[in-house]
N, C-alpha and C. Protein backbone atom coordinates (compact mmCIF):
# COMPACT_ATOMS: atom_id res chain seq x y z
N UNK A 1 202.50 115.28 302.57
CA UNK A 1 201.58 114.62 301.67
C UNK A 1 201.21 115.59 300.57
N UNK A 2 201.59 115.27 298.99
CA UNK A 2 201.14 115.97 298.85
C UNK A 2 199.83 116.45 297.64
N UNK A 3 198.58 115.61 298.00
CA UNK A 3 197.79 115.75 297.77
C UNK A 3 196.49 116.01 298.72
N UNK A 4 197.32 115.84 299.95
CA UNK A 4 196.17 116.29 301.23
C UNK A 4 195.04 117.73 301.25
N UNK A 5 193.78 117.40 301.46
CA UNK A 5 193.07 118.28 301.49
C UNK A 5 193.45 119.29 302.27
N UNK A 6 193.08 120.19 302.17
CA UNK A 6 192.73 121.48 303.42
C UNK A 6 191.36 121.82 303.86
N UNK A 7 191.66 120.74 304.88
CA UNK A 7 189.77 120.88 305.25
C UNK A 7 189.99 121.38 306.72
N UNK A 8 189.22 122.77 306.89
CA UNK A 8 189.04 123.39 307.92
C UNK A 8 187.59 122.80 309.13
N UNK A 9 188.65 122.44 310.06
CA UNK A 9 187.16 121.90 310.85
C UNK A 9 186.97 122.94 312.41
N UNK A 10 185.89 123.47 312.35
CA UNK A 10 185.34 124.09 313.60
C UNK A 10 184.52 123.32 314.70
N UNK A 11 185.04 123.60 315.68
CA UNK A 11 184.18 123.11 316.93
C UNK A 11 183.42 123.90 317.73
N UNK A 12 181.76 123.61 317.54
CA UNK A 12 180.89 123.78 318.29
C UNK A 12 180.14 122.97 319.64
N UNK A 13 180.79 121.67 319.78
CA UNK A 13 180.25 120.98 320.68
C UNK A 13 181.53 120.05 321.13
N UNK A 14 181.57 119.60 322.93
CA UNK A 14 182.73 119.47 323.38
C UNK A 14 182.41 118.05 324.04
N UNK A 15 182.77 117.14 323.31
CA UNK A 15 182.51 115.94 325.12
C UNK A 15 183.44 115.48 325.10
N UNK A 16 183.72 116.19 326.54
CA UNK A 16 185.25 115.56 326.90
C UNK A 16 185.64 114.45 327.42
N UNK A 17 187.26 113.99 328.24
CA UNK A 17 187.28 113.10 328.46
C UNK A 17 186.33 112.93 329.74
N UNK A 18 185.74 111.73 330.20
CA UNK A 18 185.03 111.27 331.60
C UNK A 18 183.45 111.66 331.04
N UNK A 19 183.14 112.43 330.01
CA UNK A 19 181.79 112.51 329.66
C UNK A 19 181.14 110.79 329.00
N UNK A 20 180.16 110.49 328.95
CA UNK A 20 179.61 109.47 328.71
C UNK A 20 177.70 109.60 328.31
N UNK A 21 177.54 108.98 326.82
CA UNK A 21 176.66 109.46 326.30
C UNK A 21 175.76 108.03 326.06
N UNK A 22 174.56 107.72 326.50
CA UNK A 22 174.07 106.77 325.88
C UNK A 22 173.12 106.66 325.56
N UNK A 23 172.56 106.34 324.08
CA UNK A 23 171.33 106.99 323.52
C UNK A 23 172.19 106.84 322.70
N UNK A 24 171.20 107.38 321.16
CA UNK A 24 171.87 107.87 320.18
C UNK A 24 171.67 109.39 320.18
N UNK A 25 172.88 109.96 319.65
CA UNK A 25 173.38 111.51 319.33
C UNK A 25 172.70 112.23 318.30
N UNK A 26 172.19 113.46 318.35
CA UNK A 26 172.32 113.85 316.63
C UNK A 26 172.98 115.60 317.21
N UNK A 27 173.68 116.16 316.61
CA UNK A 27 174.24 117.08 316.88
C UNK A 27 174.52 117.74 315.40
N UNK A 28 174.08 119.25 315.55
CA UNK A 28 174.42 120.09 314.56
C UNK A 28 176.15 120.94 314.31
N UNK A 29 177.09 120.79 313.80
CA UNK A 29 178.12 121.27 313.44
C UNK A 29 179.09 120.96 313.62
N UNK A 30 180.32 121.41 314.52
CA UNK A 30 181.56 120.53 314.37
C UNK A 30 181.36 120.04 316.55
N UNK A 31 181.82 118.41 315.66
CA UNK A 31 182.16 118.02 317.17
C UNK A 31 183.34 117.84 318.05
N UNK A 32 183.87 118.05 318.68
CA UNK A 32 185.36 117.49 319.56
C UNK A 32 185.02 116.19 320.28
N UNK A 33 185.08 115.10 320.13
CA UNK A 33 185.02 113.87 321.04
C UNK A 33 186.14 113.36 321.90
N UNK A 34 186.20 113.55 323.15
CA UNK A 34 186.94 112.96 323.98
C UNK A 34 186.53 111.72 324.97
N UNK A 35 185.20 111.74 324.79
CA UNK A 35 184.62 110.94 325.44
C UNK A 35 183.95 109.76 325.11
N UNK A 36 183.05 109.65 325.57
CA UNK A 36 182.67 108.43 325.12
C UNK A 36 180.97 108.15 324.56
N UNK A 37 180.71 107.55 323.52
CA UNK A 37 178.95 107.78 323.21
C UNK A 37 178.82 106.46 322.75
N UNK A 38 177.50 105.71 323.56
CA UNK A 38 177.25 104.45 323.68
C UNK A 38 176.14 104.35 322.97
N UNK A 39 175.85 104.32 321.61
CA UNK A 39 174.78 104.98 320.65
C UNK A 39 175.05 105.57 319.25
N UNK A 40 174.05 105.16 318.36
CA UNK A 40 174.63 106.10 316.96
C UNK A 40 175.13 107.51 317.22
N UNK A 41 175.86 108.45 316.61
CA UNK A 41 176.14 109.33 316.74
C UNK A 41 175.85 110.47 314.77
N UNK A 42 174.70 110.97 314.79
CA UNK A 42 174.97 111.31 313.35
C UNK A 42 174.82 113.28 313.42
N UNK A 43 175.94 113.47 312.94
CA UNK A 43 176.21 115.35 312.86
C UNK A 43 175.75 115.59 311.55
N UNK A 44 174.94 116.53 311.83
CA UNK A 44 174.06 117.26 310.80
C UNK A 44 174.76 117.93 309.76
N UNK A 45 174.21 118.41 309.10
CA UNK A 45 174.38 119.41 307.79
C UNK A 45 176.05 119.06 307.10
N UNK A 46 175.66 120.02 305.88
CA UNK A 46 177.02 119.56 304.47
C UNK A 46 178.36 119.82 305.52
N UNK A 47 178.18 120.78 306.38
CA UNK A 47 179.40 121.38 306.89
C UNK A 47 179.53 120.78 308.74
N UNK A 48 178.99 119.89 308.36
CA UNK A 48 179.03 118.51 310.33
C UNK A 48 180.24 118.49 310.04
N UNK A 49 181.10 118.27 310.90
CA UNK A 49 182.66 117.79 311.13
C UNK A 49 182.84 117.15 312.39
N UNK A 50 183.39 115.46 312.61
CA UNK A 50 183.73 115.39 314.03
C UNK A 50 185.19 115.30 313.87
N UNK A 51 185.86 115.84 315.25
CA UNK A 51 187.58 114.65 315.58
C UNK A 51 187.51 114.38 316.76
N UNK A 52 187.53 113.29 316.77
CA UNK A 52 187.77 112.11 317.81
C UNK A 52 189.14 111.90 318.36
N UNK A 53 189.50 112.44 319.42
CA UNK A 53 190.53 112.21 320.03
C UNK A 53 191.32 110.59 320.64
N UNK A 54 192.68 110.73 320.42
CA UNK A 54 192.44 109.31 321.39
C UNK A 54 192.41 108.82 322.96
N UNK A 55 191.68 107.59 322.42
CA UNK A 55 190.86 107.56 323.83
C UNK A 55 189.40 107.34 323.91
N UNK A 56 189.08 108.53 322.76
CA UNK A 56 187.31 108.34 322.69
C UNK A 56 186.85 107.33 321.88
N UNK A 57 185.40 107.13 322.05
CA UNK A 57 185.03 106.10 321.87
C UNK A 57 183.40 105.87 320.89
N UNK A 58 183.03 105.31 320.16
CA UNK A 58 181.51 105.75 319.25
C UNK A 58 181.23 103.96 319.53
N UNK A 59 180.30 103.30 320.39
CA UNK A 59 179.97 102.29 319.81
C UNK A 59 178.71 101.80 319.31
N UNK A 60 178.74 102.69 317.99
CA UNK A 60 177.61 102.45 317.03
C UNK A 60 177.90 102.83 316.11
N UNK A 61 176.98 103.88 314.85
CA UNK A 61 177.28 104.02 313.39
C UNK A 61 177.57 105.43 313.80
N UNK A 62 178.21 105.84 312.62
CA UNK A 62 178.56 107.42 312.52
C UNK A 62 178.05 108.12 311.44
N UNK A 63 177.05 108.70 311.05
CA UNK A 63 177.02 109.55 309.92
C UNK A 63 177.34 110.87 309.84
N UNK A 64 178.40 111.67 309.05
CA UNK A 64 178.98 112.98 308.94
C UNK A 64 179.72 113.08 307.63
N UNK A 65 179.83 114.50 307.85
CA UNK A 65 179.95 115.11 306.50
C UNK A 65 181.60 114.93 306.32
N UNK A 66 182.57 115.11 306.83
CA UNK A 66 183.77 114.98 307.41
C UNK A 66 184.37 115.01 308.73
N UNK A 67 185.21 114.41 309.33
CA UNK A 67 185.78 113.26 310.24
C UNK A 67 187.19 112.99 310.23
N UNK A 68 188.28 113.66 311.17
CA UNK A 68 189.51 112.91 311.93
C UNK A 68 189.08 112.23 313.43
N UNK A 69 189.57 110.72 312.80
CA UNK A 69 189.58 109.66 314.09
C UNK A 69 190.52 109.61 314.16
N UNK A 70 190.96 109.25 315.44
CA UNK A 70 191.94 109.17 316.53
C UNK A 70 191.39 108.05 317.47
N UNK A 71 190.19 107.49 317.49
CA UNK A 71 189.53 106.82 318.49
C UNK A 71 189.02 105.46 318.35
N UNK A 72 188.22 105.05 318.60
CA UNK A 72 188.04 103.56 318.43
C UNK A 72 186.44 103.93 318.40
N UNK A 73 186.01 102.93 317.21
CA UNK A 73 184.53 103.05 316.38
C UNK A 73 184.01 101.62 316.47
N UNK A 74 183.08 101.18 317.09
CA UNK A 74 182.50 100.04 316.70
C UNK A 74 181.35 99.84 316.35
N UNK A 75 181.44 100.22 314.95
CA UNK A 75 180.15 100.11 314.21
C UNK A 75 180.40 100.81 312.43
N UNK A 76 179.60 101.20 312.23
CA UNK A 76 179.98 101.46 310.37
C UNK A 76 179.90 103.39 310.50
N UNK A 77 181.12 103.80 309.74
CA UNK A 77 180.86 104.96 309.28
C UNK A 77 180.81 105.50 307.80
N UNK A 78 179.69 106.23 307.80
CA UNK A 78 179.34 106.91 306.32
C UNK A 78 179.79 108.12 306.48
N UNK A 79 180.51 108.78 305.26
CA UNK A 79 181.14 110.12 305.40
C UNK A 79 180.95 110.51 304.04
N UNK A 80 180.05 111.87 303.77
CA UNK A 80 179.85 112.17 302.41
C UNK A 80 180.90 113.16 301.91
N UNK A 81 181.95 113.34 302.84
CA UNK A 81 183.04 114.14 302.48
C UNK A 81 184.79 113.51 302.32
N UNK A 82 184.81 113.98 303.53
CA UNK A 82 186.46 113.88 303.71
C UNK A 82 186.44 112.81 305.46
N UNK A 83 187.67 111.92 305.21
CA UNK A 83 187.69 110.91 306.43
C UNK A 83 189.13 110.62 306.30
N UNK A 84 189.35 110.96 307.39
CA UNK A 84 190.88 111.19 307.94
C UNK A 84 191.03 110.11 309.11
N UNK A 85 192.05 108.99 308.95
CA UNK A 85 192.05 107.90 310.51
C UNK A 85 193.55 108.41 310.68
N UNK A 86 193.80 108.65 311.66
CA UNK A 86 195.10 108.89 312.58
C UNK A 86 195.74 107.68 313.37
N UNK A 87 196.69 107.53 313.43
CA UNK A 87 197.75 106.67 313.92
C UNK A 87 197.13 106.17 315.74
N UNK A 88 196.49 105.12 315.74
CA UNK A 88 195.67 104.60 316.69
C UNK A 88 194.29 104.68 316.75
N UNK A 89 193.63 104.78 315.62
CA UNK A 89 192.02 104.66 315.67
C UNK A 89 192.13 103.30 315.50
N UNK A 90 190.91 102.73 316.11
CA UNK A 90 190.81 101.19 315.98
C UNK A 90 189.25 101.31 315.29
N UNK A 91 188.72 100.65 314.13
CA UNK A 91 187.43 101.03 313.71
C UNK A 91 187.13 99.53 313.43
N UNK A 92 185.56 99.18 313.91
CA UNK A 92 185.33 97.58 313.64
C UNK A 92 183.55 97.92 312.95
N UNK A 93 183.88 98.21 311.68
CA UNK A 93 182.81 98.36 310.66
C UNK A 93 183.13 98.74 309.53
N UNK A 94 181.83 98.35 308.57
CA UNK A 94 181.87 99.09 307.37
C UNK A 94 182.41 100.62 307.50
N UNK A 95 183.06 100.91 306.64
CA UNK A 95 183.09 102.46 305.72
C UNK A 95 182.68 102.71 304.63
N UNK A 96 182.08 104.18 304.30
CA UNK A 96 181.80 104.76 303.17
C UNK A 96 182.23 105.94 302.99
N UNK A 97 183.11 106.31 302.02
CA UNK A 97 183.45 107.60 302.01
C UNK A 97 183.56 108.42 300.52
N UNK A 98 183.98 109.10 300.78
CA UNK A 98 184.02 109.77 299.08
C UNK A 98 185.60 110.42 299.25
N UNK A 99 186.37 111.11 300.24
CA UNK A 99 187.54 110.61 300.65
C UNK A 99 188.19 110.62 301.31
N UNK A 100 189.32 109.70 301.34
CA UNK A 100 189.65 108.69 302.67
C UNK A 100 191.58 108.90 302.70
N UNK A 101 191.76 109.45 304.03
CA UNK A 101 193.44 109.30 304.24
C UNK A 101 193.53 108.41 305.16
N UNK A 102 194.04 107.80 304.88
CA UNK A 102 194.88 106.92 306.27
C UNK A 102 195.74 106.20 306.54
N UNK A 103 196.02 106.90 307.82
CA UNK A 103 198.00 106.90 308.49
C UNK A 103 198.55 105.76 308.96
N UNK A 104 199.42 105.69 308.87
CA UNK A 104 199.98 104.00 309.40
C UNK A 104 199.72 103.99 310.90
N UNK A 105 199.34 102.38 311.21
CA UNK A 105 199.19 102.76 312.62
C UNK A 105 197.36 102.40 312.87
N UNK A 106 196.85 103.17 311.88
CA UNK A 106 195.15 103.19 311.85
C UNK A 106 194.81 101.44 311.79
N UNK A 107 194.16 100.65 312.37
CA UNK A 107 193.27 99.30 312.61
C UNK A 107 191.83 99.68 311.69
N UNK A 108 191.69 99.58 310.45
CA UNK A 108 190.51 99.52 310.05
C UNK A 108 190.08 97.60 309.67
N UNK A 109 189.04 97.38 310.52
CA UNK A 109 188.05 96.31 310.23
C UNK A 109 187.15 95.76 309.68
N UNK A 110 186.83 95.82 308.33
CA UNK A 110 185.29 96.36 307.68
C UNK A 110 186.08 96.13 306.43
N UNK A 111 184.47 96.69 305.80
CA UNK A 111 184.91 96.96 304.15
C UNK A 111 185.07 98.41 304.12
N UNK A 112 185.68 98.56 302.97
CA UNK A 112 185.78 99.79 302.36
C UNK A 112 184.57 100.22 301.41
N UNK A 113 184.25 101.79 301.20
CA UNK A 113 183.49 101.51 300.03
C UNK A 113 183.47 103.22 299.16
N UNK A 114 184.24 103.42 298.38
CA UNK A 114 184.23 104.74 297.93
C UNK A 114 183.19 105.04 297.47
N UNK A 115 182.43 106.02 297.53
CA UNK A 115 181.14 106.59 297.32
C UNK A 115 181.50 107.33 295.70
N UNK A 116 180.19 107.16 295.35
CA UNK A 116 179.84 107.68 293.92
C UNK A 116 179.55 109.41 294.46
N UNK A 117 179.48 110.34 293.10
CA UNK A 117 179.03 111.63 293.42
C UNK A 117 177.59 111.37 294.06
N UNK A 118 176.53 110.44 293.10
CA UNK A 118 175.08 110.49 293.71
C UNK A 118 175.37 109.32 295.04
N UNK A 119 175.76 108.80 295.57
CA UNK A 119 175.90 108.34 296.70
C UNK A 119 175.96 109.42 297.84
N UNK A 120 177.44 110.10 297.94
CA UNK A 120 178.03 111.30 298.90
C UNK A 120 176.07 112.24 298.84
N UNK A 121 175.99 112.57 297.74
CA UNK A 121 175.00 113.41 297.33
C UNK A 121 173.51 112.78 298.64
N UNK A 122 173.58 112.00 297.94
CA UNK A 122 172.40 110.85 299.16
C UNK A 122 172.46 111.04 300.25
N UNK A 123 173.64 110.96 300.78
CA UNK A 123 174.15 111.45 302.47
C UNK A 123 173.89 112.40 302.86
N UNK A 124 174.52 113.33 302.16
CA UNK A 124 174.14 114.67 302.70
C UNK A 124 172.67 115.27 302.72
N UNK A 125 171.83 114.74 301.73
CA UNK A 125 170.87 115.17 301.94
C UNK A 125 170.18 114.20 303.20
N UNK A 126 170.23 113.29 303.55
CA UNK A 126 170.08 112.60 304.11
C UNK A 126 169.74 113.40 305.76
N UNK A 127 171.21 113.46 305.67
CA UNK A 127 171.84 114.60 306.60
C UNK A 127 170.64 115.92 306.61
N UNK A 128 170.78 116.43 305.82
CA UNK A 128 170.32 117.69 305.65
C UNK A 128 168.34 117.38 306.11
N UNK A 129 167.98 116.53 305.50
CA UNK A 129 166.14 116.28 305.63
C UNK A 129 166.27 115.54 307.32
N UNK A 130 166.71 115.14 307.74
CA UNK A 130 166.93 114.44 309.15
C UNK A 130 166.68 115.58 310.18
N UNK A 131 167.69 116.66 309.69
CA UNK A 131 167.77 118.01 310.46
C UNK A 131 166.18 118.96 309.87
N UNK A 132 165.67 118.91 309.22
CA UNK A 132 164.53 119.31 308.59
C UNK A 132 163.36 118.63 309.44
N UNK A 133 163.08 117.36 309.31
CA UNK A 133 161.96 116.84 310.27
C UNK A 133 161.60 116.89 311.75
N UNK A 134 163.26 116.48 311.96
CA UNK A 134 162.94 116.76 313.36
C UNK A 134 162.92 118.56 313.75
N UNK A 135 163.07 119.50 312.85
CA UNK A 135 162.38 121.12 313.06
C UNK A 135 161.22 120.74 313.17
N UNK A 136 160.79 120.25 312.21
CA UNK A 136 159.46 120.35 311.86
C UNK A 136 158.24 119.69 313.04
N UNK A 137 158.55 118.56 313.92
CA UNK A 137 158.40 117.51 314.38
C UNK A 137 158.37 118.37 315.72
N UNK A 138 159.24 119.27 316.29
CA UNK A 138 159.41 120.46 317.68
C UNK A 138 158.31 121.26 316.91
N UNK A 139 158.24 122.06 315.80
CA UNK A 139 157.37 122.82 315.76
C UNK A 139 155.96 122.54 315.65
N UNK A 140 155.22 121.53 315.55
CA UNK A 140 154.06 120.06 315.34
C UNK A 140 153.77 120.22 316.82
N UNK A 141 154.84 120.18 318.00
CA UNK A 141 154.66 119.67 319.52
C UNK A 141 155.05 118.01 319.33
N UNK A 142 155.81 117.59 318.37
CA UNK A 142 156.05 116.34 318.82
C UNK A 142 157.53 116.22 319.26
């Protein structure tokens, strides 16, 4: 391909396969998903990254900064970066992205919706004050 990004993604947090999450998520940095989360799932800061293996599973919304699926999504994802679907993600929601590859093979369900600079911009801060309150909110005692 050859206009493909080079987006470096690190993993700080692991749920593997047979793990099972229900609630909603909020997690700071890069995620590995093998498992399964029955609940929004939204990764913090400009530099959040998930990849979703296949197999795993999100059934709710996703908010992150950038994202390779491999997995099956049922619900809407916002991505103020980069969004990569791999050959067997099945996704049944809206998208928003600012930008978007995807491989033959990928099941997207939804609308599409390319994000403006002040859109992406919105997200991330979004992102970014989310991770701010709830500091603030532990340090309060709430």
């Amino acid at each position: 391909m050859l206009f493909k990004k080079n987006k470096k993604f690190h993993i700080d947090t692991l749920i593997d396969k047979g793990m099972v999450i229900r609630g909603n998520t909020v997690v700071t940095g890069g995620v590995r998903l093998d498992g399964k989360i029955y609940g929004n799932l939204t990764i913090k800061g400009i530099d959040g990254s998930l990849i979703m293996g296949q197999g795993s599973l999100v059934d709710g919304n996703i908010t992150v900064a950038s994202a390779i699926i491999g997995g099956q999504v049922n619900g809407d994802i916002k991505s103020s970066d980069y969004l990569e679907f791999h050959d067997g993600a099945k996704i049944k929601g809206n998208i928003e992205y600012k930008i978007i590859e995807v491989q033959q093979g990928s099941i997207l369900n939804g609308r599409l919706k390319q994000l403006t600079k002040t859109e992406s911009k919105k997200i991330e801060k979004s992102i970014i004050n989310n991770n701010l309150k709830k500091q603030i909110g532990r340090n309060n005692g709430k």
